[in-house]
Protein backbone atom coordinates (compact mmCIF):
# COMPACT_ATOMS: atom_id res chain seq x y z
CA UNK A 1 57.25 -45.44 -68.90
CA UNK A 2 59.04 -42.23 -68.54
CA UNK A 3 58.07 -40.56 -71.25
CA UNK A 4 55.18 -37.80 -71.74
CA UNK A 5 53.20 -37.54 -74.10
CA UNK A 6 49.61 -35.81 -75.31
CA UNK A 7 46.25 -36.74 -75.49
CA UNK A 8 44.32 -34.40 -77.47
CA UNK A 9 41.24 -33.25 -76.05
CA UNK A 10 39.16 -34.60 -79.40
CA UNK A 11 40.38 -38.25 -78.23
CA UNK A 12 39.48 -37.30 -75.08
CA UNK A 13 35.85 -37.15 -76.47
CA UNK A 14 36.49 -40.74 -76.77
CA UNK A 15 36.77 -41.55 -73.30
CA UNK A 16 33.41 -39.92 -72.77
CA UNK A 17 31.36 -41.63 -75.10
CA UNK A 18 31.51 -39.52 -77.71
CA UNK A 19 29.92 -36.34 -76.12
CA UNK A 20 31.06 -33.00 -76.43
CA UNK A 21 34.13 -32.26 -73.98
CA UNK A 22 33.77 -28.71 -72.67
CA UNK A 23 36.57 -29.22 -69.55
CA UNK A 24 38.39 -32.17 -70.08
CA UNK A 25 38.26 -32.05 -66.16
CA UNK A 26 34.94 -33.39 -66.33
CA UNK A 27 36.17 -36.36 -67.81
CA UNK A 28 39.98 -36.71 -66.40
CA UNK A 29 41.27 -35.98 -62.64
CA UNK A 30 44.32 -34.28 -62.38
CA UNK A 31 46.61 -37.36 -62.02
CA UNK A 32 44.57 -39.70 -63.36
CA UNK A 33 45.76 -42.62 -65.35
CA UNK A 34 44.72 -43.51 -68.22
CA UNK A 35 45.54 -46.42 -70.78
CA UNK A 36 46.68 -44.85 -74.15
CA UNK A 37 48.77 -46.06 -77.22
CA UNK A 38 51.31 -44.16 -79.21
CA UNK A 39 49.36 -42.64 -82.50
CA UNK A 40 52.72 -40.27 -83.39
CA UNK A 41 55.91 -39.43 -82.80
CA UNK A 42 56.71 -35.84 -84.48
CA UNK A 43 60.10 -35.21 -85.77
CA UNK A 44 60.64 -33.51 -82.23
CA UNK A 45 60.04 -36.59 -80.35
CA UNK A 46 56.48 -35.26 -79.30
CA UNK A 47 54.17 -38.18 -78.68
CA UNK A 48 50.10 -37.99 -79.80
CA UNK A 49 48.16 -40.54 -77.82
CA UNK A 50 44.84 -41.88 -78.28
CA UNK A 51 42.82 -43.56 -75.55
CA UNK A 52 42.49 -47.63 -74.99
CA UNK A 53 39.06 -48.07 -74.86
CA UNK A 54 37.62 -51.36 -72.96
CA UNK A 55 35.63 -53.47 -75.09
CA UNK A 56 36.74 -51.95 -78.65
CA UNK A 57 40.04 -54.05 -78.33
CA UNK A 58 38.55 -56.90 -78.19
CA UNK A 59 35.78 -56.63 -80.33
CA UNK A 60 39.06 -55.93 -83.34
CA UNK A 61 40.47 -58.90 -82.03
CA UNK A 62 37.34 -60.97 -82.41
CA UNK A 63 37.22 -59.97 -86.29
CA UNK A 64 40.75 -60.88 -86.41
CA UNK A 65 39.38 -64.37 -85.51
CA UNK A 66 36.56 -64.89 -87.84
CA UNK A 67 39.42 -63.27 -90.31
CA UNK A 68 41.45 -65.84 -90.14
CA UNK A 69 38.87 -68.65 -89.88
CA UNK A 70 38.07 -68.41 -93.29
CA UNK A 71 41.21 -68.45 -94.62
């Protein structure tokens, strides 16, 4: 909270299913939110997000699972 950051346009592609992104404004409102993590933090302090996607976080977490089943 409090802190800006960026989310490149090619993670943005992300959010869209993959597709080409032309005008991110096609996929983002000005204002929107959006659920990101932190990818970087430059030696300037500059954060690089990339996009939370629904579904793929838990799918990880389900391998995690079966992971450490067979252990």
């Amino acid at each position: 909270p409090g802190k800006d950051g960026l989310l490149h346009i090619s993670q943005i592609r992300k959010l869209a299913g993959g597709k080409r992104v032309e005008n991110v404004e096609d996929v983002l409102g000005v204002g929107q939110k959006v659920q990101v993590e932190i990818a970087e933090i430059d030696s300037r302090g500059k954060l690089s997000l990339v996009p939370v996607i629904e579904g793929e976080e838990g799918a990880d977490a389900s391998e995690d699972k079966k992971d450490d089943s067979d252990k």
